[in-house]
Protein backbone atom coordinates (compact mmCIF):
# COMPACT_ATOMS: atom_id res chain seq x y z
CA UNK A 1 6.18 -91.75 -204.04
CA UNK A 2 9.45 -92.63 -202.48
CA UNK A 3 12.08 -94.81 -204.19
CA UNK A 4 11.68 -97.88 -202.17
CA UNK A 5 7.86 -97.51 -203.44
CA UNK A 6 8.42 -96.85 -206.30
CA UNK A 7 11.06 -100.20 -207.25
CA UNK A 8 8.43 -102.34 -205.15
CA UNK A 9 6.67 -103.51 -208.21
CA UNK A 10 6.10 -107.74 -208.24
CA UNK A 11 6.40 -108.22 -211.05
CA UNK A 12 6.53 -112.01 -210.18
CA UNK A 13 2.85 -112.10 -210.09
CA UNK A 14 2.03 -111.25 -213.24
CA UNK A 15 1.45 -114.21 -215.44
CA UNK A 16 1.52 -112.02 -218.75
CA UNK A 17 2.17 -108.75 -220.49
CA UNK A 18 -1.19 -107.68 -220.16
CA UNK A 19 -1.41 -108.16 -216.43
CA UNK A 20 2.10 -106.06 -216.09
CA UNK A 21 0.84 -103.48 -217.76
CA UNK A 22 -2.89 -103.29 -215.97
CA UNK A 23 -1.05 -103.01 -212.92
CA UNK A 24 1.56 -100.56 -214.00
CA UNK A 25 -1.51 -97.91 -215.39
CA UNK A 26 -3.18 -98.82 -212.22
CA UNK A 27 -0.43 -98.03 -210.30
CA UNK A 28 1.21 -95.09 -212.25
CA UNK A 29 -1.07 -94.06 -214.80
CA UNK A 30 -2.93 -90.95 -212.42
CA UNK A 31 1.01 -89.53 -212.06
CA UNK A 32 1.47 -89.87 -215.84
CA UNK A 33 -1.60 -87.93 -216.49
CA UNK A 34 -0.55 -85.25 -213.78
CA UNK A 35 2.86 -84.78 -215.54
CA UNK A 36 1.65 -84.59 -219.15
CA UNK A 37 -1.06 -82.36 -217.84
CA UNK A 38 2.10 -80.23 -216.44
CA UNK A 39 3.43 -79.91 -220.24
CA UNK A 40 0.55 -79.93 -222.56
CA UNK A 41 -1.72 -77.88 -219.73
CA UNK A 42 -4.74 -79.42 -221.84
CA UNK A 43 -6.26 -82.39 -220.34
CA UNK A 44 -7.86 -84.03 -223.64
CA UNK A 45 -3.79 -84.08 -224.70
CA UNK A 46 -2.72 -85.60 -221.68
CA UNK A 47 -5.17 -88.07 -221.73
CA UNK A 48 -3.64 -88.83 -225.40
CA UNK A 49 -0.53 -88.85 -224.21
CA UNK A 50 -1.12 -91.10 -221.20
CA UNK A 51 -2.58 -93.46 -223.20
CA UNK A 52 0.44 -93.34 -225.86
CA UNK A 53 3.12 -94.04 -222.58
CA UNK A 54 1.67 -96.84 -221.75
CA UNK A 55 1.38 -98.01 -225.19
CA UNK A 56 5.10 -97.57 -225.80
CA UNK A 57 5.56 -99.22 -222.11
CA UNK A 58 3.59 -102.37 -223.45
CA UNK A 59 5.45 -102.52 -226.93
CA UNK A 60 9.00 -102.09 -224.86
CA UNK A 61 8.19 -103.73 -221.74
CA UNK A 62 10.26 -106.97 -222.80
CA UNK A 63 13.20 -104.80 -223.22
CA UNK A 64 13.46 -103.40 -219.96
CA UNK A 65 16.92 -103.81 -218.81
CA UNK A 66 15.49 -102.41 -215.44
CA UNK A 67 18.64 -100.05 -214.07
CA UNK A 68 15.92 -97.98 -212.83
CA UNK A 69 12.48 -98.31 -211.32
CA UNK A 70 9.42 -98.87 -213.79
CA UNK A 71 8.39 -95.77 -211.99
CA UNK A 72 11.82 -93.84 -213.47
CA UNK A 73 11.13 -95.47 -216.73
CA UNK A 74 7.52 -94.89 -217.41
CA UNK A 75 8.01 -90.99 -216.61
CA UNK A 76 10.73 -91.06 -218.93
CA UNK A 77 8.89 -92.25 -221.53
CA UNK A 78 6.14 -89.89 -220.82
CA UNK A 79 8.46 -86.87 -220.86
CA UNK A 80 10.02 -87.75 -224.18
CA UNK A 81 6.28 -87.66 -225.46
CA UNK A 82 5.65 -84.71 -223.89
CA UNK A 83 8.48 -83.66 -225.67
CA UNK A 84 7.87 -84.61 -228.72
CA UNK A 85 4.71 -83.26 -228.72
CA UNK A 86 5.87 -79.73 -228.36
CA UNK A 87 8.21 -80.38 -231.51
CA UNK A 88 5.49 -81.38 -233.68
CA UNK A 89 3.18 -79.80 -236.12
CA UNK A 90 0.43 -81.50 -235.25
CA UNK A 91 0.05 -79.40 -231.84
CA UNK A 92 -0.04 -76.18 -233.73
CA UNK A 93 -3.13 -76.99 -235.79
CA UNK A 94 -6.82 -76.45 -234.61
CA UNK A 95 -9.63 -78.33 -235.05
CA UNK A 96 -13.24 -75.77 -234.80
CA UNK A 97 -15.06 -79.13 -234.02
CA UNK A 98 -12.90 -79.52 -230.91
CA UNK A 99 -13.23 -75.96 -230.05
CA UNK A 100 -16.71 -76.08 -230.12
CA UNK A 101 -16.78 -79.53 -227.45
CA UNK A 102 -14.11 -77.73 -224.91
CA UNK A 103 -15.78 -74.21 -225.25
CA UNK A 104 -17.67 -74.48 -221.75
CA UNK A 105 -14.60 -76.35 -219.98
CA UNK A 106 -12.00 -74.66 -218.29
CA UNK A 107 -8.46 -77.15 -218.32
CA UNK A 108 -7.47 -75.30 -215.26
CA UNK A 109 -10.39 -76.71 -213.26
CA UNK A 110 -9.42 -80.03 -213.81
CA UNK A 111 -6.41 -79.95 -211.14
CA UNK A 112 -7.82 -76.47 -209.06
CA UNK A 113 -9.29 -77.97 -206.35
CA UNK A 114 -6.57 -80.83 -205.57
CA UNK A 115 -3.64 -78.44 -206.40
CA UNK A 116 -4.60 -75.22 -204.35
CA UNK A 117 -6.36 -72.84 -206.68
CA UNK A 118 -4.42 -69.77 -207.13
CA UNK A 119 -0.59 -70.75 -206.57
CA UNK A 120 -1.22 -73.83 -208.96
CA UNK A 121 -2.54 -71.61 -211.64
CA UNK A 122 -0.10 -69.64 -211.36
CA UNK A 123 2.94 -72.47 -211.44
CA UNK A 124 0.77 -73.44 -214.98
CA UNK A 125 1.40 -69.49 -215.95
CA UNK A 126 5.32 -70.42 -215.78
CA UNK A 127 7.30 -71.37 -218.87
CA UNK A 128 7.43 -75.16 -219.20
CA UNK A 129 11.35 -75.87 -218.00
CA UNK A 130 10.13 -74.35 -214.54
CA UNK A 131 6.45 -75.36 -214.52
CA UNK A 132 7.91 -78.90 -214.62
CA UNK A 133 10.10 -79.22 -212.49
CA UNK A 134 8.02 -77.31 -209.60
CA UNK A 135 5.09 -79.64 -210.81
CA UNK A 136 6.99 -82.77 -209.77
CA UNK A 137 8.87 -81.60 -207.09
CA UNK A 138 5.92 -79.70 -204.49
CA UNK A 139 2.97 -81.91 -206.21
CA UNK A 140 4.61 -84.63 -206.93
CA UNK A 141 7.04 -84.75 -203.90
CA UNK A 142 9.79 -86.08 -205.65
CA UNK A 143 13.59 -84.89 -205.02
CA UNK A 144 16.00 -83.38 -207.29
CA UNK A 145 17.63 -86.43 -207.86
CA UNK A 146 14.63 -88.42 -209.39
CA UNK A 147 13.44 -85.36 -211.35
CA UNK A 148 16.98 -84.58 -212.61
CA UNK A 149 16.63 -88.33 -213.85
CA UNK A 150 13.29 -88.31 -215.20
CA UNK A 151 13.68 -85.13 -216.62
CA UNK A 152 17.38 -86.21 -218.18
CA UNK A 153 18.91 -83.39 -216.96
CA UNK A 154 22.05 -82.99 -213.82
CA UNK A 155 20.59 -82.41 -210.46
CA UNK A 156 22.18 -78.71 -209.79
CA UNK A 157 20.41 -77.84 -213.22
CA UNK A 158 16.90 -79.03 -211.93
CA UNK A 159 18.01 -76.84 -208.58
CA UNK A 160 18.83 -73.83 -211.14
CA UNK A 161 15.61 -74.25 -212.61
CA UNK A 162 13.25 -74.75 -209.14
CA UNK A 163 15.42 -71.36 -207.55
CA UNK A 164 14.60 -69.59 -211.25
CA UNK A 165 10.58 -70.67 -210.95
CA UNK A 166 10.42 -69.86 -206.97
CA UNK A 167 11.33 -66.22 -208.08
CA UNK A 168 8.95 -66.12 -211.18
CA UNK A 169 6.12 -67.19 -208.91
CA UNK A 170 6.91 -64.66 -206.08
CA UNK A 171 6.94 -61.97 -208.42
CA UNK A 172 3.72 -63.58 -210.16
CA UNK A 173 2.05 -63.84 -206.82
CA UNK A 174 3.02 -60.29 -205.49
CA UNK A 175 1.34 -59.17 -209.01
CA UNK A 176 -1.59 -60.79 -207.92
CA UNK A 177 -1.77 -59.45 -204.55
CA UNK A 178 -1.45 -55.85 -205.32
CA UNK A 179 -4.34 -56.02 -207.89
């Protein structure tokens, strides 16, 4: 989604807080899913933490001071979750009953067959500072500059980072080739 896209929002239509935000998880929530999918690579957590972005979008939404686009704003938000998730405890425990509902799903399926199979799988295999930025930047199609925003980071360190993963994957891919 380009930039121009991605500030078009009109947000003079809406004639309350809960129309803004149906349109905004209408309009961005697929993405949102896609990226927390990128961190958490489990989908029943990135539904979660979908769901929580836009939560935190509604409860903030009167406080947007919008310097960026809700675009910008809603993946931040969804990136500090992601965040935030890795931090916590509460990832680290396991729940059998859960186990037992996922045992015949494979996450990786969920994404295979828009993604492109193999490579994706093996941009998922990466550690998560590369998988991310490689996520957003060949499926997502954004540039350096609006990951390096998203992402909170300076753009030459989000180029570090895609140069870094391009050479994991090669050498991940060549594995794969020779077996």
């Amino acid at each position: 989604m380009d930039t121009a896209e991605a500030r078009a929002v009109p947000e003079q239509e809406w004639s309350s807080r809960e129309e803004a935000l149906d349109y905004l998880m209408r309009r961005y929530g697929q993405e949102v899913m896609k990226l927390a999918y990128y961190h958490v690579r489990d989908r029943y957590l990135a539904e979660d933490i979908m769901q929580d972005t836009f939560c935190r979008v509604y409860q903030k939404m009167d406080g947007f001071r919008k310097d960026s686009s809700y675009y910008t704003w809603i993946f931040q938000i969804a990136v500090n979750l992601c965040r935030d998730h890795r931090k916590s405890a509460y990832r680290r425990r396991v729940c059998l009953k859960d186990m037992g509902e996922r045992s015949g799903y494979d996450d990786a399926r969920l994404f295979e067959e828009v993604e492109g199979g193999e490579v994706f799988a093996r941009v998922m295999d990466l550690p998560e500072k590369y998988r991310t930025v490689v996520a957003l930047f060949y499926f997502e199609d954004m540039t350096t500059g609006r990951i390096a925003q998203v992402l909170g980071l300076r753009e030459n360190a989000v180029r570090t980072r895609l140069s870094r993963a391009r050479e994991k994957l090669r050498g991940l891919l060549e594995g794969l080739a020779n077996e």
